[in-house]
Protein backbone atom coordinates (compact mmCIF):
# COMPACT_ATOMS: atom_id res chain seq x y z
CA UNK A 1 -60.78 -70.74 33.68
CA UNK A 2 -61.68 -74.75 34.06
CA UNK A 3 -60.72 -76.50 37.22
CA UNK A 4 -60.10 -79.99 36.70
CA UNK A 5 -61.84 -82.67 38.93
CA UNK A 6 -63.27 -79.73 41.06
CA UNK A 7 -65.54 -77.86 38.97
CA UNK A 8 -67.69 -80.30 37.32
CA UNK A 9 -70.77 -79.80 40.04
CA UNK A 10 -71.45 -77.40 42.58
CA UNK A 11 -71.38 -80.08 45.94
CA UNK A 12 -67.58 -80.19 45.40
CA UNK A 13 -65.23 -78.15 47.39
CA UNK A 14 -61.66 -77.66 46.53
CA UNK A 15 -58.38 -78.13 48.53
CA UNK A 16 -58.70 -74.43 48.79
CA UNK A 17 -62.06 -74.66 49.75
CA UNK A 18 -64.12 -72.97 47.10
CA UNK A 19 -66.81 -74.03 44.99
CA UNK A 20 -65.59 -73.09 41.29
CA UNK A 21 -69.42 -73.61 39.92
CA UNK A 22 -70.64 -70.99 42.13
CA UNK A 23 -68.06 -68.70 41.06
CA UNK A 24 -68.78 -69.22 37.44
CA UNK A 25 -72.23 -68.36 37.90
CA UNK A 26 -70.79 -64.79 39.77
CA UNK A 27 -69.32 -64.37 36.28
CA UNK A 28 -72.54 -64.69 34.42
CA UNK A 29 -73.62 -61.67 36.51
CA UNK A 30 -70.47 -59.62 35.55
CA UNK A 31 -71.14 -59.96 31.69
CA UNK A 32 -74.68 -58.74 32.48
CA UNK A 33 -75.65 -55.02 31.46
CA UNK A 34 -75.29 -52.79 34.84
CA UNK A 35 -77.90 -52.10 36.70
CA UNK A 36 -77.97 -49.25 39.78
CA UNK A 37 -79.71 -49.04 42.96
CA UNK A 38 -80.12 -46.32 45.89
CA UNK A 39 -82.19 -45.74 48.62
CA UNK A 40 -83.26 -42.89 50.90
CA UNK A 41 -85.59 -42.27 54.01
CA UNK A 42 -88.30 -42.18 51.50
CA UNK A 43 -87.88 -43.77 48.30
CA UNK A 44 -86.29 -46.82 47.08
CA UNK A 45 -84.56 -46.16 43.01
CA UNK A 46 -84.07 -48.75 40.86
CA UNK A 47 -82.06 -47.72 37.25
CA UNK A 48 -80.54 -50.27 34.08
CA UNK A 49 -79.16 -50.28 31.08
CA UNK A 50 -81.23 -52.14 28.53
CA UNK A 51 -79.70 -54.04 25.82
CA UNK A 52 -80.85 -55.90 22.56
CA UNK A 53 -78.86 -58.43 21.43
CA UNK A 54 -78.87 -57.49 17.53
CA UNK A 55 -80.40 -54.36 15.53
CA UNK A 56 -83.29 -56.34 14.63
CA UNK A 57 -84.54 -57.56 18.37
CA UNK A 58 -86.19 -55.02 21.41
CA UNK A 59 -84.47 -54.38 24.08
CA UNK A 60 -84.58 -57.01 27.17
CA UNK A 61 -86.45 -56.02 30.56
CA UNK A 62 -84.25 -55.19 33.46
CA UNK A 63 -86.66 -54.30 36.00
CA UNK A 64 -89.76 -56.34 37.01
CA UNK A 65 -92.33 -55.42 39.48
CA UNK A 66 -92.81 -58.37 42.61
CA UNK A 67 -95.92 -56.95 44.55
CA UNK A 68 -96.95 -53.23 44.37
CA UNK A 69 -94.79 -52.42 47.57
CA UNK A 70 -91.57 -54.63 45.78
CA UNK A 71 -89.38 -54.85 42.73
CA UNK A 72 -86.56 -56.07 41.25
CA UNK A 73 -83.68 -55.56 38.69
CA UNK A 74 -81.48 -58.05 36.95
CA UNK A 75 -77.69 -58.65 36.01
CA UNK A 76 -76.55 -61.66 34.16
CA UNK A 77 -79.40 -64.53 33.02
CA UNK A 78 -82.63 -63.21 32.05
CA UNK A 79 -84.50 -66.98 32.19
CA UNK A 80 -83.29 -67.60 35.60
CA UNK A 81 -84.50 -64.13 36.76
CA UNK A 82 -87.61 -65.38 35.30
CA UNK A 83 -87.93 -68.04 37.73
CA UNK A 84 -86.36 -66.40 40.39
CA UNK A 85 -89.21 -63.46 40.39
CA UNK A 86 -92.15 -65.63 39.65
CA UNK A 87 -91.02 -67.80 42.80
CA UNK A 88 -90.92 -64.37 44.99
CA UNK A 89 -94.66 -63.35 43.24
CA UNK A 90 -96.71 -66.64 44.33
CA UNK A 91 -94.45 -66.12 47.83
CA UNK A 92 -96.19 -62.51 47.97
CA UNK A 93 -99.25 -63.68 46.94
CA UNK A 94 -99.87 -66.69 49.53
CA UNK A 95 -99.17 -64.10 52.20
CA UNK A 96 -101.46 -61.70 51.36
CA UNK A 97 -104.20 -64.76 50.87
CA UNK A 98 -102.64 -66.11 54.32
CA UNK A 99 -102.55 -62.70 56.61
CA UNK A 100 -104.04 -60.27 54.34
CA UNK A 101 -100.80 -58.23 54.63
CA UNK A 102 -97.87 -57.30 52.69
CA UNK A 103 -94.56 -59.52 53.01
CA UNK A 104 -92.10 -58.11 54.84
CA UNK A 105 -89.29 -56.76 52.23
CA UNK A 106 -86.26 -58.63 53.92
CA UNK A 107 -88.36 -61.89 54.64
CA UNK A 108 -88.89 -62.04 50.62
CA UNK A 109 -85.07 -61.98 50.40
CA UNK A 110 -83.95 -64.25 52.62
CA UNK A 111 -86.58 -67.06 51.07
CA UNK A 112 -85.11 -66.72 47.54
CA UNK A 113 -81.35 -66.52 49.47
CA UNK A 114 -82.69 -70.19 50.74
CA UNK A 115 -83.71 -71.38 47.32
CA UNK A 116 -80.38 -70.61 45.69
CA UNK A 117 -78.81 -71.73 48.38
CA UNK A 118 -79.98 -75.32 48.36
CA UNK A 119 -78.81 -75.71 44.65
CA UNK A 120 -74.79 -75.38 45.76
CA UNK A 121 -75.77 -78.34 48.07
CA UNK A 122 -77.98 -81.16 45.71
CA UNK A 123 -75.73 -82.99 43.25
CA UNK A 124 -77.10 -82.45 39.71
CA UNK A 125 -78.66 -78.34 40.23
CA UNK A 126 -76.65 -75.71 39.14
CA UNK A 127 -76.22 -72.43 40.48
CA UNK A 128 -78.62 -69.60 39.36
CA UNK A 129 -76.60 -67.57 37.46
CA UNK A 130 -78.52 -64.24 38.37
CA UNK A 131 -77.60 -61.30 40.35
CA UNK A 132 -80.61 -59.53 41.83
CA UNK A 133 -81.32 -55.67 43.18
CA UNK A 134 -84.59 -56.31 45.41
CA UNK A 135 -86.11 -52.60 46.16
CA UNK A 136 -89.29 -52.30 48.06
CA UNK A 137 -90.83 -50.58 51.00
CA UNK A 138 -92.63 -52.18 54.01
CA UNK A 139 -93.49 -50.92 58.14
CA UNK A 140 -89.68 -50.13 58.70
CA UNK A 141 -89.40 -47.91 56.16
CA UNK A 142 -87.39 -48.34 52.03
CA UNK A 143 -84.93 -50.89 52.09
CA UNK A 144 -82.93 -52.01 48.98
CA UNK A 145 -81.20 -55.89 49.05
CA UNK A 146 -78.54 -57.40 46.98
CA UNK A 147 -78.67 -61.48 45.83
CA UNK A 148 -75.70 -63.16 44.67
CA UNK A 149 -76.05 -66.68 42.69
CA UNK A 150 -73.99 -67.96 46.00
CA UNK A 151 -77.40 -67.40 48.11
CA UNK A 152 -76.04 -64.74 50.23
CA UNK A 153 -78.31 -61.81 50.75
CA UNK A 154 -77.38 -58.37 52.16
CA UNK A 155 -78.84 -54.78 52.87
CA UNK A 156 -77.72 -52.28 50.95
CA UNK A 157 -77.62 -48.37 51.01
CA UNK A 158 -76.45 -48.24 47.10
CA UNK A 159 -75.51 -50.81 44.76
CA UNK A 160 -74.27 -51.91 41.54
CA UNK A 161 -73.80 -55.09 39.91
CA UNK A 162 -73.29 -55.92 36.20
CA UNK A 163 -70.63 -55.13 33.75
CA UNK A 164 -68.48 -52.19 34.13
CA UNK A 165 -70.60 -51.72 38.02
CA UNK A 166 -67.11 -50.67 39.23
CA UNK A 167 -67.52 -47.05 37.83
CA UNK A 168 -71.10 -47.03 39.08
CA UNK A 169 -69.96 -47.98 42.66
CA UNK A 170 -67.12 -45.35 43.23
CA UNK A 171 -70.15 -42.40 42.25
CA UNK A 172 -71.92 -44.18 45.00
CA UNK A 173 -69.47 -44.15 47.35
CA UNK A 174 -68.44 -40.59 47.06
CA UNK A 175 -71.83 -38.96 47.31
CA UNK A 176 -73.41 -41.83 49.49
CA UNK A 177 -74.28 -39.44 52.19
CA UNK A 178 -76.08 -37.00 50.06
CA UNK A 179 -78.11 -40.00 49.42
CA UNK A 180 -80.06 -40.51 52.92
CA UNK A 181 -81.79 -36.94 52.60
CA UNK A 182 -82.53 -36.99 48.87
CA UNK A 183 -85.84 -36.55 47.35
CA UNK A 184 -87.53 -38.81 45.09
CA UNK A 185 -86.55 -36.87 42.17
CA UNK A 186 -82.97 -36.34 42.96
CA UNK A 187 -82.22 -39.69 44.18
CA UNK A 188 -83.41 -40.54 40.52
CA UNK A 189 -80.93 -38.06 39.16
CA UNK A 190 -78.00 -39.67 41.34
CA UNK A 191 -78.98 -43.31 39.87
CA UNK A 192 -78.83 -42.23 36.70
CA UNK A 193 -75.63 -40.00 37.01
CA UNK A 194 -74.00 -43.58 38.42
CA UNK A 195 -75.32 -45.47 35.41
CA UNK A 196 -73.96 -42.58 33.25
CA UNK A 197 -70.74 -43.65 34.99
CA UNK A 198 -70.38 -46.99 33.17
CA UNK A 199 -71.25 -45.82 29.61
CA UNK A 200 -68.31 -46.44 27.37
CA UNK A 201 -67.45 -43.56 25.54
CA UNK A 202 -69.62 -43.74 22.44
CA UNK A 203 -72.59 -44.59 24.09
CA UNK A 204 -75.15 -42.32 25.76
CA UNK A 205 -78.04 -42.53 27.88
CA UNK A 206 -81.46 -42.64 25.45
CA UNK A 207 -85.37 -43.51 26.15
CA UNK A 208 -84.51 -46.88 24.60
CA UNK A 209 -82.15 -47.75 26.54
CA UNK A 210 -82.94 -46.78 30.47
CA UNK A 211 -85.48 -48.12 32.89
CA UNK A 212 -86.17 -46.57 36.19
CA UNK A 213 -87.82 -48.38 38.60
CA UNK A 214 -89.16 -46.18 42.18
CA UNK A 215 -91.31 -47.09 44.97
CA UNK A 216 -91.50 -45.45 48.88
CA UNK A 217 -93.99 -43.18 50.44
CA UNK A 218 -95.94 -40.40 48.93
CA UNK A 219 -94.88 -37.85 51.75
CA UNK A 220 -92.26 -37.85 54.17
CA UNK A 221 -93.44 -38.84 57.90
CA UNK A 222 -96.48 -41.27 56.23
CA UNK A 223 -97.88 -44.03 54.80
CA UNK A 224 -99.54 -43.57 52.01
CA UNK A 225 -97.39 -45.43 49.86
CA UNK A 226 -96.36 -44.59 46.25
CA UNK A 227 -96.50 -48.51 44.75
CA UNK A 228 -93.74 -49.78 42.58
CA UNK A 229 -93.30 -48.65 38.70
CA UNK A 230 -91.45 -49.41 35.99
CA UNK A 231 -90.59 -45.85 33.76
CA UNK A 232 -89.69 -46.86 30.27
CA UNK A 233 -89.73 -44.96 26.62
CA UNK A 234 -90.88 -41.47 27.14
CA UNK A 235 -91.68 -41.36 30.67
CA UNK A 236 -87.42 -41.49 31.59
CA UNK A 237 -86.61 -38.65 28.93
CA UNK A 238 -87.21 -35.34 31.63
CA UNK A 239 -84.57 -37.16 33.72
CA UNK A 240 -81.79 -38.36 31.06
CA UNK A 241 -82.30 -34.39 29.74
CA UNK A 242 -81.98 -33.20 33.54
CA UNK A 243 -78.53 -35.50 33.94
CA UNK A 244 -77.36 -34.27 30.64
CA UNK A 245 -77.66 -30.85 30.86
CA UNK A 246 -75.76 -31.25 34.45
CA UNK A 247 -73.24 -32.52 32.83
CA UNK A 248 -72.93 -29.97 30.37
CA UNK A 249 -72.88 -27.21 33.10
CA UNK A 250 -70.36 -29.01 35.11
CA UNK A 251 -68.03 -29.76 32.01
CA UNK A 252 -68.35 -25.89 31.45
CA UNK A 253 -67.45 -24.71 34.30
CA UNK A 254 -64.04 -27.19 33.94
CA UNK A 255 -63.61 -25.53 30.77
CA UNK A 256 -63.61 -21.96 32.38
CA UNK A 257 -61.75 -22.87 35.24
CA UNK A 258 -59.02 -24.05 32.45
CA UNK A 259 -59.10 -20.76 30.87
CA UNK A 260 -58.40 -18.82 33.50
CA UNK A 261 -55.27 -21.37 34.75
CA UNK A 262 -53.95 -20.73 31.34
CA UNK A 263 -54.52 -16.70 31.78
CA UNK A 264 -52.55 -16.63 35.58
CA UNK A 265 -49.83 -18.53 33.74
């Protein structure tokens, strides 16, 4: 994994021309628990795995709340994320103080894209080694953003980063057109069915476990806008029971459709 003479700072390119200290901080983000998120014409959905690091501890935050029309979810460094989301709070704040409006939900993206950016170009910063999910809603509508520790930002229709986000992304890719007409509710479901994804096999989704974070408009065609929310404990177990109980129907009707091979044999 070390380069030698090339990866001791992250001003240094290599013959190749990469930047091996910006890379390593991509791989913080892949040992980071998954976290899932989707977007329709109303609603933005926001859904993570929590873990604790031992039996004794609680389980970390994966989803913080920017502004009431914004939020965020993490992969990788919790302390940087830190940081990173008080930076894009004050950066909400000053422009409500400033124009008495809400920041725009791309224009908060691109600022913190700057301010990881200018750490791969000062000799002695390092890279933040964070991977963020940026949900929100402003005038154009729900719009959900990806950050990568390189500084580059991008829109996103669904996303996954974290460990295992693989499994998570092929779900989203095969029923990302479902995902445009969805409902608050179901585009919940389809978050959480993509998280499901990931699970190794002994683990299971649980109230402990799984945060939901949702924010978009209150009613198709207007404004009044339902303000970001983290769902945690209790408030997440109608929705792990709804997931769970479609996966029981669907593995039943596999089962069925097995008899009935073995019957016309």
């Amino acid at each position: 994994m070390f380069r030698n003479n090339y990866d001791n700072d992250s001003v240094t390119f290599s013959p190749q021309g990469r930047i091996f200290q910006v890379e390593y901080a991509a791989e913080a983000v892949k040992q980071g628990s998954v976290v899932v998120g989707l977007v329709s014409k109303t609603h933005a959905v926001l859904v993570a795995i929590k873990r604790n690091a031992e039996e004794l501890s609680s389980y970390q935050k994966k989803l913080f709340a920017v502004d009431e029309h914004v939020g965020l979810a993490i992969a990788g460094l919790t302390s940087d994320a830190r940081v990173l989301s008080n930076f894009m709070k004050q950066q909400c704040l000053s422009q409500r103080l400033t124009y008495d409006r809400a920041m725009p939900v791309g224009t908060l993206v691109s600022l913190i894209g700057e301010k990881a950016q200018m750490n791969t170009q000062h000799y002695g910063k390092r890279p933040y080694g964070v991977g963020l999910l940026v949900a929100g809603v402003d005038e154009t509508g729900p719009h959900l953003y990806e950050f990568q520790p390189s500084g580059m930002t991008q829109e996103m229709l669904a996303c996954a980063i974290g460990a295992r986000s693989q499994m998570a992304r092929t779900y989203l890719e095969k029923n990302l057109d479902e995902f445009k007409s969805c409902g608050r509710e179901e585009l919940i479901r389809h978050g959480l069915k993509a998280l499901k994804e990931t699970l190794v096999q002994d683990r299971e989704l649980t109230v402990e476990n799984t945060s939901v974070g949702v924010v978009g408009f209150r009613e198709p065609g207007k404004k009044a806008l339902e303000f970001f929310k983290v769902h945690d404990g209790a408030d997440v177990k109608d929705w792990i029971n709804s997931v769970a109980d479609d996966s029981a129907a669907t593995s039943g009707e596999g089962a069925e459709g097995g008899e009935s091979m073995q019957v016309d044999e």
